[in-house]
PDB file of N, CA and C in Angstrom:
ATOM      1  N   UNK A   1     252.526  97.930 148.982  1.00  0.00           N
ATOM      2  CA  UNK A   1     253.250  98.986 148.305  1.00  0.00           C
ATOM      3  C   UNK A   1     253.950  99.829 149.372  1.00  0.00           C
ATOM      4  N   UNK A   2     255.368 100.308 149.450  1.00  0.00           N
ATOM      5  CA  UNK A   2     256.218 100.766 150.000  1.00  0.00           C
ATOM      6  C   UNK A   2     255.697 102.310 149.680  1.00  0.00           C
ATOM      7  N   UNK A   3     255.909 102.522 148.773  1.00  0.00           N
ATOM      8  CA  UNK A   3     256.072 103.794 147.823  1.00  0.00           C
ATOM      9  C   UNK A   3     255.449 103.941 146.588  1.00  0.00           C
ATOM     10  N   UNK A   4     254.661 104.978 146.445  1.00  0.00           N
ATOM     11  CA  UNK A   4     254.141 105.350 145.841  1.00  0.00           C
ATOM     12  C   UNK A   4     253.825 106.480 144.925  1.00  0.00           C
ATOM     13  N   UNK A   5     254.223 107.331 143.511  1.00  0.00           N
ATOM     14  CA  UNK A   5     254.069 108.850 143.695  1.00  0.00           C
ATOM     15  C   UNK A   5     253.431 109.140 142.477  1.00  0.00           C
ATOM     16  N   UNK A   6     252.602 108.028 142.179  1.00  0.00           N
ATOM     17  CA  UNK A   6     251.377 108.599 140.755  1.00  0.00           C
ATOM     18  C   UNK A   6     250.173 107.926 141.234  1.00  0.00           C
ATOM     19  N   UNK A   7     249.077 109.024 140.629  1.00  0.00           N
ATOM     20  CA  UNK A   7     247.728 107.796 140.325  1.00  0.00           C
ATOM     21  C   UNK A   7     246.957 108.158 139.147  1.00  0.00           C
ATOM     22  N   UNK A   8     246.223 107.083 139.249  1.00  0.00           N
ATOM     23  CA  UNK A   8     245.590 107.145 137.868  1.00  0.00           C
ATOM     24  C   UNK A   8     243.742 107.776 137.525  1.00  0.00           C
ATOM     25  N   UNK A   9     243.931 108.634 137.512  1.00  0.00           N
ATOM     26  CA  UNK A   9     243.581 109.424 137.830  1.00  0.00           C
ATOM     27  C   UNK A   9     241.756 109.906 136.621  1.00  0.00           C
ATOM     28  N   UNK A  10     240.513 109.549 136.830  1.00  0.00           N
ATOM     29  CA  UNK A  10     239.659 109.977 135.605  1.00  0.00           C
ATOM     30  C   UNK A  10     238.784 111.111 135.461  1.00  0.00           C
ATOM     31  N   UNK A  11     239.286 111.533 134.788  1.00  0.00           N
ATOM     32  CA  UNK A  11     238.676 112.977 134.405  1.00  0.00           C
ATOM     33  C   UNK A  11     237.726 112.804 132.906  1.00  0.00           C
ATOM     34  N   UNK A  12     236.693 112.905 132.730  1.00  0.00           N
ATOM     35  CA  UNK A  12     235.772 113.159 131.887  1.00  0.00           C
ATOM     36  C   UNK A  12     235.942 111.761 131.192  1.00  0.00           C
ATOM     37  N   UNK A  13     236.095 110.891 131.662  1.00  0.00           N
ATOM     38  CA  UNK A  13     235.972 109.014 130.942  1.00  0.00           C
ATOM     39  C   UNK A  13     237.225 109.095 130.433  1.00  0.00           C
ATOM     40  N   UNK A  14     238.089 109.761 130.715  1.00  0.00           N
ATOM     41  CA  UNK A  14     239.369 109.568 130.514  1.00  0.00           C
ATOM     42  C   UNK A  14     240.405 108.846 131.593  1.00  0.00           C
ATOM     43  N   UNK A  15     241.431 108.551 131.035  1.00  0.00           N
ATOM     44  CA  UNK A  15     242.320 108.213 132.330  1.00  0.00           C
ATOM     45  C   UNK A  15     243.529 109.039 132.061  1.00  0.00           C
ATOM     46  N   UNK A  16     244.331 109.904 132.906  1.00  0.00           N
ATOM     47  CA  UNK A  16     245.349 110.471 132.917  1.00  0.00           C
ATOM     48  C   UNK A  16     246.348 109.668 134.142  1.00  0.00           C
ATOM     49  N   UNK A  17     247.378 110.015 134.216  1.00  0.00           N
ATOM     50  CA  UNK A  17     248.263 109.474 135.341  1.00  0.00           C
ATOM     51  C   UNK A  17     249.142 110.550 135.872  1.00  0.00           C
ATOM     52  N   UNK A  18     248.890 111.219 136.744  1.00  0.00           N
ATOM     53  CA  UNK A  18     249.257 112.265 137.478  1.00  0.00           C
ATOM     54  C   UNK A  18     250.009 111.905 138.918  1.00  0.00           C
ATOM     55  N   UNK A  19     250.878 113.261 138.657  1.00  0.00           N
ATOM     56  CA  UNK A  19     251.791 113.211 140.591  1.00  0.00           C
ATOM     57  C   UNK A  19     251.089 112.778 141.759  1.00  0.00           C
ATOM     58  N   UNK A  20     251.099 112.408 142.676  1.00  0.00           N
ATOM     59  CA  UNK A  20     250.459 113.338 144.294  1.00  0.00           C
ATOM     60  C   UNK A  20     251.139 113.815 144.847  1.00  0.00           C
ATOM     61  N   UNK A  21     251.014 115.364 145.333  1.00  0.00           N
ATOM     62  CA  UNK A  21     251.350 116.261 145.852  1.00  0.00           C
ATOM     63  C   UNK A  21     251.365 115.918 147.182  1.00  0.00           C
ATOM     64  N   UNK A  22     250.578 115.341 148.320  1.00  0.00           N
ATOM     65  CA  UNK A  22     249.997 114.701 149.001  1.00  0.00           C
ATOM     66  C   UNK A  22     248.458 114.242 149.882  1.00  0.00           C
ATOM     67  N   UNK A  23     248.893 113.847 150.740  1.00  0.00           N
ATOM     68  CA  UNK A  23     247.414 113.116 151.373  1.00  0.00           C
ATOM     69  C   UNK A  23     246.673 114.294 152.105  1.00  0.00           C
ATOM     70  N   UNK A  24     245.360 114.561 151.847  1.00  0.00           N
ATOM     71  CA  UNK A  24     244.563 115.894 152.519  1.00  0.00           C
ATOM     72  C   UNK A  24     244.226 115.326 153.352  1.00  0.00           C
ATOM     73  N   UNK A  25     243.590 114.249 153.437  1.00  0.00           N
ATOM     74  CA  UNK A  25     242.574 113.193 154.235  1.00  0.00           C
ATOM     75  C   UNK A  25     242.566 111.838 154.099  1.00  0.00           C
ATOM     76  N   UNK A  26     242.244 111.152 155.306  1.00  0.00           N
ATOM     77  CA  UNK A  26     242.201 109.843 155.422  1.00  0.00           C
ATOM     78  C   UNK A  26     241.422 109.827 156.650  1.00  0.00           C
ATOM     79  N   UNK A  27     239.936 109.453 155.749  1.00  0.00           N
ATOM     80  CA  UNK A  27     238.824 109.158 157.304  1.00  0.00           C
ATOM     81  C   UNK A  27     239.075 107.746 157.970  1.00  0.00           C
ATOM     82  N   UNK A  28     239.949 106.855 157.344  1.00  0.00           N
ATOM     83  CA  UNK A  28     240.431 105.624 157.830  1.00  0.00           C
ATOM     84  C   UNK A  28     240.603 105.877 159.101  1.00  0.00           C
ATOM     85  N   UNK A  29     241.637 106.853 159.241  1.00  0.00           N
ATOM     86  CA  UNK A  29     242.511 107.000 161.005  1.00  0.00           C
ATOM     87  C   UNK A  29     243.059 108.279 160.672  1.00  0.00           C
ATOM     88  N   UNK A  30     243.272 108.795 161.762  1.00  0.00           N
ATOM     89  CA  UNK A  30     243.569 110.595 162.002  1.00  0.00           C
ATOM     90  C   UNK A  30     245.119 110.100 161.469  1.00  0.00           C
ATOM     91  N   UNK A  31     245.944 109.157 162.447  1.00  0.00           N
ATOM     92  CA  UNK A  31     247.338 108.842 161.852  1.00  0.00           C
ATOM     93  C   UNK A  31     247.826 109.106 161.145  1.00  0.00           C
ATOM     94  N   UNK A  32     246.969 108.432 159.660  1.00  0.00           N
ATOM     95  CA  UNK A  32     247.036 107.699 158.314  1.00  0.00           C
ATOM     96  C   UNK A  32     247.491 109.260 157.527  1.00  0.00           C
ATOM     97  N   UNK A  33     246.679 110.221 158.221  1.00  0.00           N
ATOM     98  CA  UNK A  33     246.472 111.275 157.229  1.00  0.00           C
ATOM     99  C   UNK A  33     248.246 111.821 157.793  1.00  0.00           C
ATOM    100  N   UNK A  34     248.754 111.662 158.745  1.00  0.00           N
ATOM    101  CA  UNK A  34     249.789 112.541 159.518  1.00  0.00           C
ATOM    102  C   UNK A  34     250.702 111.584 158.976  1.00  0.00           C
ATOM    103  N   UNK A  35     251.037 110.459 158.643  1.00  0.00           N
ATOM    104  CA  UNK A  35     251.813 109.935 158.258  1.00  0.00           C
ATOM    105  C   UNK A  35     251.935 109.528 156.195  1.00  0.00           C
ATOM    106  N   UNK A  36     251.279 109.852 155.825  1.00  0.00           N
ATOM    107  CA  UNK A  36     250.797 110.062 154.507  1.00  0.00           C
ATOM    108  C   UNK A  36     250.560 109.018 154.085  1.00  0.00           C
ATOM    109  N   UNK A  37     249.587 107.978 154.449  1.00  0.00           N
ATOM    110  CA  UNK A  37     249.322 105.900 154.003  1.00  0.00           C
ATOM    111  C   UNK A  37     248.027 106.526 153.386  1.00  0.00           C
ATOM    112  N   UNK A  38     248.243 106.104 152.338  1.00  0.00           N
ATOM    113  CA  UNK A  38     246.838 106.033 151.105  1.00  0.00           C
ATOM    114  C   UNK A  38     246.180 104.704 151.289  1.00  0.00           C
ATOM    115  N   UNK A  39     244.631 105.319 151.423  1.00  0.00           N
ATOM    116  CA  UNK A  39     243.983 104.037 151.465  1.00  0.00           C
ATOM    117  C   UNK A  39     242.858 104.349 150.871  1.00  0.00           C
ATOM    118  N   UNK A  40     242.045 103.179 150.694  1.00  0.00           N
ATOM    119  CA  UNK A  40     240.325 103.248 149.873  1.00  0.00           C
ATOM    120  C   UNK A  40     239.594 104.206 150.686  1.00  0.00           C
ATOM    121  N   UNK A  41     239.337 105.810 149.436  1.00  0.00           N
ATOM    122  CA  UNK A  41     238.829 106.600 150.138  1.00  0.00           C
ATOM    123  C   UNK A  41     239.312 108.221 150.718  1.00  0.00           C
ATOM    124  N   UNK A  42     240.418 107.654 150.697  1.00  0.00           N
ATOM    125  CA  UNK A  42     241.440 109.128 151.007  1.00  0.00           C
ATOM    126  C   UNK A  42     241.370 109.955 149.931  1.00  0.00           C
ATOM    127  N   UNK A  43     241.430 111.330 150.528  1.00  0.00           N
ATOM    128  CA  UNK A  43     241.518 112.899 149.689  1.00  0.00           C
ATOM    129  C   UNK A  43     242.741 113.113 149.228  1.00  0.00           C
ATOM    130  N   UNK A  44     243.238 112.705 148.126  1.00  0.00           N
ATOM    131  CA  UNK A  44     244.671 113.601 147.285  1.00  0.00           C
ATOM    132  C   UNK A  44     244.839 115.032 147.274  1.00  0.00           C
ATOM    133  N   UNK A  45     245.608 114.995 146.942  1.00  0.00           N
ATOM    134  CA  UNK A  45     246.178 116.453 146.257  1.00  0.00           C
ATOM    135  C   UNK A  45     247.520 116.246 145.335  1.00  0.00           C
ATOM    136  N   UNK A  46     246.342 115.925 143.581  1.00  0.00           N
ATOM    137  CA  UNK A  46     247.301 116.605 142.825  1.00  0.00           C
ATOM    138  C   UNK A  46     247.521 117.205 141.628  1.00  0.00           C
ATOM    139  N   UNK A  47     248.753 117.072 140.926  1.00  0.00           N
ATOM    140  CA  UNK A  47     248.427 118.572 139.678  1.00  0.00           C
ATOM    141  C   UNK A  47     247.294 118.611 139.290  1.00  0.00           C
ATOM    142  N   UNK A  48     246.218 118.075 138.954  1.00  0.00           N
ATOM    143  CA  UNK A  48     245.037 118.005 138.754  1.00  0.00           C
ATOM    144  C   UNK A  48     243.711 118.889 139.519  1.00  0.00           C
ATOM    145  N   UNK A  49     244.249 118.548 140.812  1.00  0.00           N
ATOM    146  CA  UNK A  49     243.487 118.537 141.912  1.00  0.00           C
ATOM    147  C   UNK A  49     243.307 117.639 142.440  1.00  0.00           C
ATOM    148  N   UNK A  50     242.382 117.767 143.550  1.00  0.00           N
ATOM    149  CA  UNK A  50     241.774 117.062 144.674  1.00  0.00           C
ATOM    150  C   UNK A  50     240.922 115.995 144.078  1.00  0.00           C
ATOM    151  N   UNK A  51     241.183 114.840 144.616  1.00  0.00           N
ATOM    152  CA  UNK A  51     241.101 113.460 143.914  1.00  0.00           C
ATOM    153  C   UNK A  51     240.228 112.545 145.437  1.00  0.00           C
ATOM    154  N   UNK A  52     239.714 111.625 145.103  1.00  0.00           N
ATOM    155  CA  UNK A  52     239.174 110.198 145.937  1.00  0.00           C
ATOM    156  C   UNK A  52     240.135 109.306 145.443  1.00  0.00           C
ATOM    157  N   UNK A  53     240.571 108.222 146.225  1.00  0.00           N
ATOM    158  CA  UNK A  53     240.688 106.993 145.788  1.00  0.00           C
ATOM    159  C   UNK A  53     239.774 106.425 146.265  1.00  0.00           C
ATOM    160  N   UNK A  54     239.656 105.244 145.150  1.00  0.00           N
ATOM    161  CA  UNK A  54     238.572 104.520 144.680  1.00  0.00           C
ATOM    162  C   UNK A  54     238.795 103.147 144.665  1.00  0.00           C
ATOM    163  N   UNK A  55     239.925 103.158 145.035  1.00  0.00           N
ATOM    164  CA  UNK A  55     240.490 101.291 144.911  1.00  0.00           C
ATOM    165  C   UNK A  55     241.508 100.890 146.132  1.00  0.00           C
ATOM    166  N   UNK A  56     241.882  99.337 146.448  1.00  0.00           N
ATOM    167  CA  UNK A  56     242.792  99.361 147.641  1.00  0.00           C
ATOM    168  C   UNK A  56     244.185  99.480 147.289  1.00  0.00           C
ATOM    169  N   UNK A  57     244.635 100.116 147.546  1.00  0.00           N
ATOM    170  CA  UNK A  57     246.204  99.906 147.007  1.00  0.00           C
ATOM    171  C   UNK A  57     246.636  99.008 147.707  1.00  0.00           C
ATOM    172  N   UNK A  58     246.612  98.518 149.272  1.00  0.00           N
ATOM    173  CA  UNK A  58     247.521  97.259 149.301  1.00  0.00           C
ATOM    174  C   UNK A  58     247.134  96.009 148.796  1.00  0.00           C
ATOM    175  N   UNK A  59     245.948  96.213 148.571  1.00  0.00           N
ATOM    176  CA  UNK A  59     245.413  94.631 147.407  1.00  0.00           C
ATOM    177  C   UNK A  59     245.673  94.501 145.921  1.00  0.00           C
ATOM    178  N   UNK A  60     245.381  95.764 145.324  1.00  0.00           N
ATOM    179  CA  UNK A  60     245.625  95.826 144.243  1.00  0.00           C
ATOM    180  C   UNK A  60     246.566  96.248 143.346  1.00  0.00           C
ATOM    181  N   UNK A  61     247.979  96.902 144.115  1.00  0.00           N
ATOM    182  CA  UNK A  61     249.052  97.404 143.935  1.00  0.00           C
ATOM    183  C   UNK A  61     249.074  98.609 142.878  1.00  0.00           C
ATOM    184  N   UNK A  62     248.100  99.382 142.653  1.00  0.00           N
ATOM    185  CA  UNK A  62     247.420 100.394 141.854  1.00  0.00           C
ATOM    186  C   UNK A  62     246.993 102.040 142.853  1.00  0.00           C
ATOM    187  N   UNK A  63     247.380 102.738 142.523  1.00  0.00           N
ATOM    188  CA  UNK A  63     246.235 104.092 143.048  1.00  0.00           C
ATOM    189  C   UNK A  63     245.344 104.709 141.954  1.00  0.00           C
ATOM    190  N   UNK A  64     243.928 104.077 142.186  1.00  0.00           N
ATOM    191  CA  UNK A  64     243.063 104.757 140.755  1.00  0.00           C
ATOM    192  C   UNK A  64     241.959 105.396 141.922  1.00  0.00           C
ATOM    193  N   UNK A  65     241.837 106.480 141.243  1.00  0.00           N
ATOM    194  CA  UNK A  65     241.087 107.781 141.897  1.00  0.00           C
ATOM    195  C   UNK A  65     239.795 108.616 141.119  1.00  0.00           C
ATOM    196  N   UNK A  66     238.954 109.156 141.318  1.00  0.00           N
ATOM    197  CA  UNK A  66     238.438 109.976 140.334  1.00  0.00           C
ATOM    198  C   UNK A  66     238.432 111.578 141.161  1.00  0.00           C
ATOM    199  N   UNK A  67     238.441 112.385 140.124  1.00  0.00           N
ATOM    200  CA  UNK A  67     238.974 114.031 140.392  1.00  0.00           C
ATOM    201  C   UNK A  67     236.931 114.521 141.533  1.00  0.00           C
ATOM    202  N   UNK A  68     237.561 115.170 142.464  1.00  0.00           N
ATOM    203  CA  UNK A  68     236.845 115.718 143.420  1.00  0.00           C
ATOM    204  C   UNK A  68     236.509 117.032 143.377  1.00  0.00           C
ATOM    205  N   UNK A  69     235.306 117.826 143.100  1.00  0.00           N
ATOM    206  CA  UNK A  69     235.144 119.034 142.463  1.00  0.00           C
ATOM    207  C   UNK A  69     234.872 119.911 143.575  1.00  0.00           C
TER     208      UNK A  69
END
């Protein structure tokens, strides 16, 4: 995936599909976070709030996340 600017996002066994604002974190590599590459695991930021992803996006061509309290 090139580009990316929704994910899917679960809040209370729901699924919504929300913006990202952008990347807070990426314990992958300090880089990752400075260059904004989403990967399994990284901290979002969006309308929602602060999110995990939970899945690979370059394998699975998807960003699914659950909301981070």
């Amino acid at each position: 995936i090139k580009t990316i600017d929704s994910v899917n996002l679960a809040i209370d066994s729901k699924i919504k599909r929300v913006k990202i604002i952008k990347v807070l974190e990426n314990a992958t590599n300090n880089d990752y976070q400075r260059r904004g590459v989403i990967s399994k695991g990284a901290i979002l930021e969006t309308e929602e709030g602060k999110c995990r992803v939970v899945s690979r996006p370059g394998q699975h061509g998807t960003v699914n996340a659950i909301l981070v309290k």
